[in-house]
PDB file of N, CA and C in Angstrom:
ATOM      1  N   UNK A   1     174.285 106.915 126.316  1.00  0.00           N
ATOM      2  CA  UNK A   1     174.704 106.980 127.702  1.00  0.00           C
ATOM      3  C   UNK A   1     173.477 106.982 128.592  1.00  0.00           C
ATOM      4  N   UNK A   2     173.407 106.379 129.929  1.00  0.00           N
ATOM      5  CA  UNK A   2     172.841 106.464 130.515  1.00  0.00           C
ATOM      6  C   UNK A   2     172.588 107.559 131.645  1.00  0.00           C
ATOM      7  N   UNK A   3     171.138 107.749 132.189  1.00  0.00           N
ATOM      8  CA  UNK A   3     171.364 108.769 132.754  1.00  0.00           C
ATOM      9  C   UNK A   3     171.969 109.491 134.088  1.00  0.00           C
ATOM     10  N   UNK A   4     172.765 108.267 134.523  1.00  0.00           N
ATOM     11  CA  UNK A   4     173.242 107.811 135.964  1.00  0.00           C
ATOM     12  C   UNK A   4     175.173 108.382 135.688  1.00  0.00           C
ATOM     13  N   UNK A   5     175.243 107.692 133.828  1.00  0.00           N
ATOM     14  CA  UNK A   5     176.587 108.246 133.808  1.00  0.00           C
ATOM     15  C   UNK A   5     176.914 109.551 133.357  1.00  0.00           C
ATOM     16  N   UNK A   6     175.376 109.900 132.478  1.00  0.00           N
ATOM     17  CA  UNK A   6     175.807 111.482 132.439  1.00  0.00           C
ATOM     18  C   UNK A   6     175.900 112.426 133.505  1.00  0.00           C
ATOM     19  N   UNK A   7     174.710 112.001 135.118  1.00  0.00           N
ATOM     20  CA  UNK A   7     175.457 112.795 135.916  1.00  0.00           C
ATOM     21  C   UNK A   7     176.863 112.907 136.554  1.00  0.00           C
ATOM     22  N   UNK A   8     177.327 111.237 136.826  1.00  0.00           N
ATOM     23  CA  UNK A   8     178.251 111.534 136.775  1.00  0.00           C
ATOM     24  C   UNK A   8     179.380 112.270 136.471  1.00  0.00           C
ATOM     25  N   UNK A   9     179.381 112.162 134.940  1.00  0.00           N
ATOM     26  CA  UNK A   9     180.433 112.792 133.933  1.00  0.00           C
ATOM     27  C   UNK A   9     180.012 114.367 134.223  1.00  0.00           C
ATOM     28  N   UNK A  10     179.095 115.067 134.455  1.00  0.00           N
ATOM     29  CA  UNK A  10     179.055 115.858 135.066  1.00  0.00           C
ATOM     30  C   UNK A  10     179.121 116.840 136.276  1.00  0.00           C
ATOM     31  N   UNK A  11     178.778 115.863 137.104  1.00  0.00           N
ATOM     32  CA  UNK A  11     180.057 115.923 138.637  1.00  0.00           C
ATOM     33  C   UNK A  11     181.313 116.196 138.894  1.00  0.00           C
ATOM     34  N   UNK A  12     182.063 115.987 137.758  1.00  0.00           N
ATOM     35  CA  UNK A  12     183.511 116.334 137.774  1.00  0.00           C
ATOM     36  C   UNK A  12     183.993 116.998 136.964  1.00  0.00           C
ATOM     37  N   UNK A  13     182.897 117.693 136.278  1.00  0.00           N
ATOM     38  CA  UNK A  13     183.255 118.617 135.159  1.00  0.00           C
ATOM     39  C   UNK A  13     183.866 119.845 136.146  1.00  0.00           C
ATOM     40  N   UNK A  14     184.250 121.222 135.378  1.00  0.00           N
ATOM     41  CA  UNK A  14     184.547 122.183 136.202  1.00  0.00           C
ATOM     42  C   UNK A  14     182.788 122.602 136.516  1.00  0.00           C
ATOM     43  N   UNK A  15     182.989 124.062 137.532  1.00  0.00           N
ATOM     44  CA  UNK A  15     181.455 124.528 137.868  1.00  0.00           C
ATOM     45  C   UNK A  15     181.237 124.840 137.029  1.00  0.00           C
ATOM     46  N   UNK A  16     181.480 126.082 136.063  1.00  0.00           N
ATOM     47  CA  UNK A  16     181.057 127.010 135.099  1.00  0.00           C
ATOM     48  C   UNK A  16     180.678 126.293 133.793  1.00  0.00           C
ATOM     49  N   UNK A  17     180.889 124.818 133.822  1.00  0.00           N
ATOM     50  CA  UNK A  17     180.795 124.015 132.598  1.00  0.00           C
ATOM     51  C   UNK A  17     179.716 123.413 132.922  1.00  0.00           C
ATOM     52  N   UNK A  18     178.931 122.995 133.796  1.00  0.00           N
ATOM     53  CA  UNK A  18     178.043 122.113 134.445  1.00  0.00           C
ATOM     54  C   UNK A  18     176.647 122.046 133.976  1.00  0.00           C
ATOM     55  N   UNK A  19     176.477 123.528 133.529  1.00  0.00           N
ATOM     56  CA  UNK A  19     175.175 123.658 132.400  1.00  0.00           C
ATOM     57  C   UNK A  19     175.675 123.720 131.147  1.00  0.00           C
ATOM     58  N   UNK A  20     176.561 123.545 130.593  1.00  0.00           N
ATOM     59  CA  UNK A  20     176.399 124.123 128.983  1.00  0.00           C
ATOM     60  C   UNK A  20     176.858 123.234 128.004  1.00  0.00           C
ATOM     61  N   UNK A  21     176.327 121.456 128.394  1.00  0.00           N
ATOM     62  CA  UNK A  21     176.211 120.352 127.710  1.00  0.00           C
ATOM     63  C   UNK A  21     175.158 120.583 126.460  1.00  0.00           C
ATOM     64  N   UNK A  22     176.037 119.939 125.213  1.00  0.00           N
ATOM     65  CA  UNK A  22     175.042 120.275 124.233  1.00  0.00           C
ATOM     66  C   UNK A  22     176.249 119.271 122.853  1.00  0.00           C
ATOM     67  N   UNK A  23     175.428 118.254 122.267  1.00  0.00           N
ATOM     68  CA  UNK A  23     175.982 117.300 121.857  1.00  0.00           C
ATOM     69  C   UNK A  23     176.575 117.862 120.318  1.00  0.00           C
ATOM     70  N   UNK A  24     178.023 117.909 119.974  1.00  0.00           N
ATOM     71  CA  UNK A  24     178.716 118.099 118.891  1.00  0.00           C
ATOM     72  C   UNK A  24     178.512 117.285 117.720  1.00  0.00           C
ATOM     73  N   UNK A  25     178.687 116.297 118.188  1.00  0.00           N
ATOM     74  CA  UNK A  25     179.118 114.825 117.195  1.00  0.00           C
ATOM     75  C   UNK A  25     178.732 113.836 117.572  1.00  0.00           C
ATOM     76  N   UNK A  26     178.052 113.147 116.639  1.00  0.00           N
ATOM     77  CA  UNK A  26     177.871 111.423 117.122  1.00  0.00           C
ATOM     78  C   UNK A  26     177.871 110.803 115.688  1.00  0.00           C
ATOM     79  N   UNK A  27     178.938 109.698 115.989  1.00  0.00           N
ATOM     80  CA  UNK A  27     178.789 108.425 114.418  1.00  0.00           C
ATOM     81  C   UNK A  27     177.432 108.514 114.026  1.00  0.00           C
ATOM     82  N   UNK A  28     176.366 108.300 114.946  1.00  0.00           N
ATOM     83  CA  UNK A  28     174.771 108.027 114.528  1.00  0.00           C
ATOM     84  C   UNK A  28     174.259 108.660 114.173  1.00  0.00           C
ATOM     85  N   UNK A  29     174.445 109.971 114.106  1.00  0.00           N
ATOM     86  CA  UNK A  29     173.883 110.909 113.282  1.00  0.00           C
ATOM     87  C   UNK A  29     175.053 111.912 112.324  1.00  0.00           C
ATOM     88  N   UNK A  30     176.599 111.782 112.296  1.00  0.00           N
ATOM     89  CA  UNK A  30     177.079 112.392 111.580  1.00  0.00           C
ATOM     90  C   UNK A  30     177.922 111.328 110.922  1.00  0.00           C
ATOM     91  N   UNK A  31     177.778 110.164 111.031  1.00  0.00           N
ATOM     92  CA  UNK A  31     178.636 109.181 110.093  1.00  0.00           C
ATOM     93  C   UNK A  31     180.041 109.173 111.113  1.00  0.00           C
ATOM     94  N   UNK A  32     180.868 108.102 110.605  1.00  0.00           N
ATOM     95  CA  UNK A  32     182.609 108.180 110.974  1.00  0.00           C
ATOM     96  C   UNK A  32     183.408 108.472 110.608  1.00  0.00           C
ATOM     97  N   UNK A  33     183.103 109.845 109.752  1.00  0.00           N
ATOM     98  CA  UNK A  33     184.026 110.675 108.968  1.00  0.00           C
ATOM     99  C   UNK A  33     185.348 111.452 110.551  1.00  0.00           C
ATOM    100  N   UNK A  34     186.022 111.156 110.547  1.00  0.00           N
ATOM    101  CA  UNK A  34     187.403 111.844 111.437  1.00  0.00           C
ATOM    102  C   UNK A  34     187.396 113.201 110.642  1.00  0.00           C
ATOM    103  N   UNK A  35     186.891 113.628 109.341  1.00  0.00           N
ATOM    104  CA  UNK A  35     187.298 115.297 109.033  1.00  0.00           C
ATOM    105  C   UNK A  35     185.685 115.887 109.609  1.00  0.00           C
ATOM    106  N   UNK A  36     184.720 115.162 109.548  1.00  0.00           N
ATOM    107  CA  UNK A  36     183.710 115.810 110.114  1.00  0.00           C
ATOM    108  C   UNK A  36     183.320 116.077 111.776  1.00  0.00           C
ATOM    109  N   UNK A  37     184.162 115.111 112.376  1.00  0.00           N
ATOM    110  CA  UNK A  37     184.118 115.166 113.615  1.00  0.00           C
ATOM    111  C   UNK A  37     184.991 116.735 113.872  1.00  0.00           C
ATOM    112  N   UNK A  38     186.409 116.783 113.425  1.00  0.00           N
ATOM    113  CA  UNK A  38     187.236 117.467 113.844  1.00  0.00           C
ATOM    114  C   UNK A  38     186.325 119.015 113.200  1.00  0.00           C
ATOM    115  N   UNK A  39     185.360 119.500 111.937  1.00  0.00           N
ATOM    116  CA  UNK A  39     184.643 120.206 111.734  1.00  0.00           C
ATOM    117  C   UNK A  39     183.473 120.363 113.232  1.00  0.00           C
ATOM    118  N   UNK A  40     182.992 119.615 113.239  1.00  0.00           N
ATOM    119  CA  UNK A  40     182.206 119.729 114.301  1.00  0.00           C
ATOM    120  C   UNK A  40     182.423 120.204 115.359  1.00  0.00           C
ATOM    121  N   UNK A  41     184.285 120.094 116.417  1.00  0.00           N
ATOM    122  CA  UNK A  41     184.497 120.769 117.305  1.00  0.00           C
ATOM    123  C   UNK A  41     185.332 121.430 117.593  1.00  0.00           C
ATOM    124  N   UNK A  42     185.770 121.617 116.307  1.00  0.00           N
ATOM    125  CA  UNK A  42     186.495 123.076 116.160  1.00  0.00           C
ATOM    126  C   UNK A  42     186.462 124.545 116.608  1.00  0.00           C
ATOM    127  N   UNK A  43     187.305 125.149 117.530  1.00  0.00           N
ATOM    128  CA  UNK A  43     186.359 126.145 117.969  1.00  0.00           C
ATOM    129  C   UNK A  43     184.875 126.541 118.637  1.00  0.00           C
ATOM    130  N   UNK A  44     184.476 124.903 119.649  1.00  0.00           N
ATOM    131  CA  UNK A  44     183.468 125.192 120.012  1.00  0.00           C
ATOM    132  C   UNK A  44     183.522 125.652 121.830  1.00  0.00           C
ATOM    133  N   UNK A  45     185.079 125.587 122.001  1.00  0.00           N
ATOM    134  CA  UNK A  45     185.341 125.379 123.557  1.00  0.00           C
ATOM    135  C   UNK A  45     185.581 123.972 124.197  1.00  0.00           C
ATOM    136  N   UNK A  46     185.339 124.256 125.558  1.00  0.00           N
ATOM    137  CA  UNK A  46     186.055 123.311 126.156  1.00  0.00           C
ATOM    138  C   UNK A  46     184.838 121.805 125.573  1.00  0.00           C
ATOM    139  N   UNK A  47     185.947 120.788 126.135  1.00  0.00           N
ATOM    140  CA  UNK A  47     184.557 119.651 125.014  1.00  0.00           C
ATOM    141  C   UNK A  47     185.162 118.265 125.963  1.00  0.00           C
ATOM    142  N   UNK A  48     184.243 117.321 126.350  1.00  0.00           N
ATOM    143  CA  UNK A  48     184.123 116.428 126.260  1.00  0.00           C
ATOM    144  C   UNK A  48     184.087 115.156 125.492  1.00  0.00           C
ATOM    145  N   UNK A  49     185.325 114.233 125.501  1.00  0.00           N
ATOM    146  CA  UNK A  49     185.153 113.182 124.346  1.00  0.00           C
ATOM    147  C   UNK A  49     185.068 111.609 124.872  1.00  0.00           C
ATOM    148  N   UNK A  50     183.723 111.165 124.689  1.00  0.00           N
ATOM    149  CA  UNK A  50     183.269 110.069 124.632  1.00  0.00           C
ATOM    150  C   UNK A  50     183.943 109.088 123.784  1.00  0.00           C
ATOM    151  N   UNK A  51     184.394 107.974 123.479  1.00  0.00           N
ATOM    152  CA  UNK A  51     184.149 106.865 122.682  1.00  0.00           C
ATOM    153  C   UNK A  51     184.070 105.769 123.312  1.00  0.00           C
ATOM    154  N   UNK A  52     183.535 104.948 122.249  1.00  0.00           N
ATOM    155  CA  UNK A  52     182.883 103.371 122.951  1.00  0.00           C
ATOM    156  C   UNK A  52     183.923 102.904 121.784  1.00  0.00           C
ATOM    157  N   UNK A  53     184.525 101.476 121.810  1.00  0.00           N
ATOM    158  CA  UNK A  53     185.156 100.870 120.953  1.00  0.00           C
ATOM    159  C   UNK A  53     184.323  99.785 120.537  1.00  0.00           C
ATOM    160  N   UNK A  54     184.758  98.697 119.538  1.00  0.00           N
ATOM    161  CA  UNK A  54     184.266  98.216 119.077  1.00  0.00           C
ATOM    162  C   UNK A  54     184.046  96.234 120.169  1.00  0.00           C
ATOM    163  N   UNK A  55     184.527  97.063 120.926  1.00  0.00           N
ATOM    164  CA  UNK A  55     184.416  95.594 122.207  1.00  0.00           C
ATOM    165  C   UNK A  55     183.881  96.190 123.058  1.00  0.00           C
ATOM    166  N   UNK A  56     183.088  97.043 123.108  1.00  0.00           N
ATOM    167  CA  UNK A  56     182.077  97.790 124.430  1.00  0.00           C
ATOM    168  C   UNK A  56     182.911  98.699 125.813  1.00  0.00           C
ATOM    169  N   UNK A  57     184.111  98.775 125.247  1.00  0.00           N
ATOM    170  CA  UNK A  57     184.830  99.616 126.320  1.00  0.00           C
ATOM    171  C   UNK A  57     184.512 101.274 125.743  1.00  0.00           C
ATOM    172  N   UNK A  58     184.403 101.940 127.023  1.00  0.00           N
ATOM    173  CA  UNK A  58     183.856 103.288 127.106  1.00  0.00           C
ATOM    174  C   UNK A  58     184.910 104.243 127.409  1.00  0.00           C
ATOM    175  N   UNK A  59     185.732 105.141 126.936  1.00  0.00           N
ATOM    176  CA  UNK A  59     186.981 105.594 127.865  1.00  0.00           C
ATOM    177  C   UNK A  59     186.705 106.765 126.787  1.00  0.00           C
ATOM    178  N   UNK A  60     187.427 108.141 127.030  1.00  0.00           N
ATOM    179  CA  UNK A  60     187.022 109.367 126.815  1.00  0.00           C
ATOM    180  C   UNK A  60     188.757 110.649 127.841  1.00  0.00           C
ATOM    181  N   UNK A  61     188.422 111.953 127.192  1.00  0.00           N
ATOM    182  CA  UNK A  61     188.918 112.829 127.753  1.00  0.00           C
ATOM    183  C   UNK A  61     188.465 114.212 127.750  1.00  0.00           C
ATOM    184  N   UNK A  62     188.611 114.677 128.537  1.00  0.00           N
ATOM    185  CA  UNK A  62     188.183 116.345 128.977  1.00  0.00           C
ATOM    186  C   UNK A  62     189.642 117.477 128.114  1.00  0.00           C
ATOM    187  N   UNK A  63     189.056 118.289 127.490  1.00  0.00           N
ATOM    188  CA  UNK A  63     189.480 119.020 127.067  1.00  0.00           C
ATOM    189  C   UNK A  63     189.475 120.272 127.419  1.00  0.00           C
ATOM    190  N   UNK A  64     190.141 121.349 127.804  1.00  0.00           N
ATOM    191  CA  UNK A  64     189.506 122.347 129.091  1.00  0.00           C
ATOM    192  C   UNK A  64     189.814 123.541 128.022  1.00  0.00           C
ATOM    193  N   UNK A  65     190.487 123.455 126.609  1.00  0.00           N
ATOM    194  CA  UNK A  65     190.008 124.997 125.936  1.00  0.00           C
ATOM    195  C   UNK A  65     189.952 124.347 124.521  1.00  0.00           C
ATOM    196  N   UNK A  66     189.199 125.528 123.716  1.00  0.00           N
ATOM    197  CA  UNK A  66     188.691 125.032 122.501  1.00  0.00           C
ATOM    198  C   UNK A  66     189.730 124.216 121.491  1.00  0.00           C
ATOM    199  N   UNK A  67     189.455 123.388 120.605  1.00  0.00           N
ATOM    200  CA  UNK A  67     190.326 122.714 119.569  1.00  0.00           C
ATOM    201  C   UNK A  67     190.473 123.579 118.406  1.00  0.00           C
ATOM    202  N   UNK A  68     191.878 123.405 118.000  1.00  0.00           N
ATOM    203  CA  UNK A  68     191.837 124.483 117.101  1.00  0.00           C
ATOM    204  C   UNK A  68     193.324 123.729 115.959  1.00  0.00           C
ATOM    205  N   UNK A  69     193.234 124.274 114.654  1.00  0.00           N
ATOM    206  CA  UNK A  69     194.432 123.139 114.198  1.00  0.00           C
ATOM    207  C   UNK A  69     195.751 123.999 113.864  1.00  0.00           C
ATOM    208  N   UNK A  70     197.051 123.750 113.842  1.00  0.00           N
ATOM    209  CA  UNK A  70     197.934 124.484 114.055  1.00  0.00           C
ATOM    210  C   UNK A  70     198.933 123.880 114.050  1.00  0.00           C
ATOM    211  N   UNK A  71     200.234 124.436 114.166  1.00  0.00           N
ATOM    212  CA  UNK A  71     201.117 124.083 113.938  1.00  0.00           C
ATOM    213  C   UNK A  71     202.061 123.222 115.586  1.00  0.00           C
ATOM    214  N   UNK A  72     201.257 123.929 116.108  1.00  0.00           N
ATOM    215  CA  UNK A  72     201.888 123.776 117.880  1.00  0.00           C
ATOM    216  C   UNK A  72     200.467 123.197 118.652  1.00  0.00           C
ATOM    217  N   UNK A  73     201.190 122.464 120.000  1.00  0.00           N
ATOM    218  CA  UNK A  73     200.175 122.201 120.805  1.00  0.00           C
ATOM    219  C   UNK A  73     199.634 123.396 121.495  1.00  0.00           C
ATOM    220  N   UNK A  74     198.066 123.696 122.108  1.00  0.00           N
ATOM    221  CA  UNK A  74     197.956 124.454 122.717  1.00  0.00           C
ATOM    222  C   UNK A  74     196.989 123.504 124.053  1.00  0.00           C
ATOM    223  N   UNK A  75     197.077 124.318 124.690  1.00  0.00           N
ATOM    224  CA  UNK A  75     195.786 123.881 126.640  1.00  0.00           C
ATOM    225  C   UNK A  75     196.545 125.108 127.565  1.00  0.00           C
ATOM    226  N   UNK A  76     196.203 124.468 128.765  1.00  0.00           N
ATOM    227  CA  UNK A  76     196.720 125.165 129.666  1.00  0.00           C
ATOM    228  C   UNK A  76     197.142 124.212 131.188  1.00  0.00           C
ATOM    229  N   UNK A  77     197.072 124.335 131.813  1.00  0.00           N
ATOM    230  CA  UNK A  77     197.300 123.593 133.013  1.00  0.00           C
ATOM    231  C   UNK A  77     196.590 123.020 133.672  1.00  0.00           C
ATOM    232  N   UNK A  78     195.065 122.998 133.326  1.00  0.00           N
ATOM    233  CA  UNK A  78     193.721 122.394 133.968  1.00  0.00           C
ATOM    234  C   UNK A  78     193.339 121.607 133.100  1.00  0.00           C
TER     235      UNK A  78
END
């Protein structure tokens, strides 16, 4: 990412989230394992998800409380 879109993507984060970027997962350094990703942000809080596809489209979602696996959905209203 560039550094024009990480401020961005940070502009619209909530306030209290605005410092406490710190990278979980990436194919390039953890492979494209889907059980290692979901290890990786398990329980780390609220999280940001990037992906690029394989035709250069960039699209992603905000997650506003930690991932956790279960039987039921959980979030909240933000």
């Amino acid at each position: 990412m560039s550094s024009s879109e990480v401020l961005f993507l940070n502009s619209i984060l909530p306030h209290d989230l605005k410092t406490e970027w710190r990278l979980l997962f990436s194919t390039s350094r953890h492979g494209q394992s889907f059980s290692t990703l979901v290890a990786k942000i398990l329980d780390k809080g609220p999280s940001l998800l990037i992906v690029k596809d394989t035709d250069g489209y960039v699209f992603g979602g905000f997650a506003s409380v930690k991932w956790v696996v279960g039987p039921n959905f959980a979030g909240n209203n933000s």
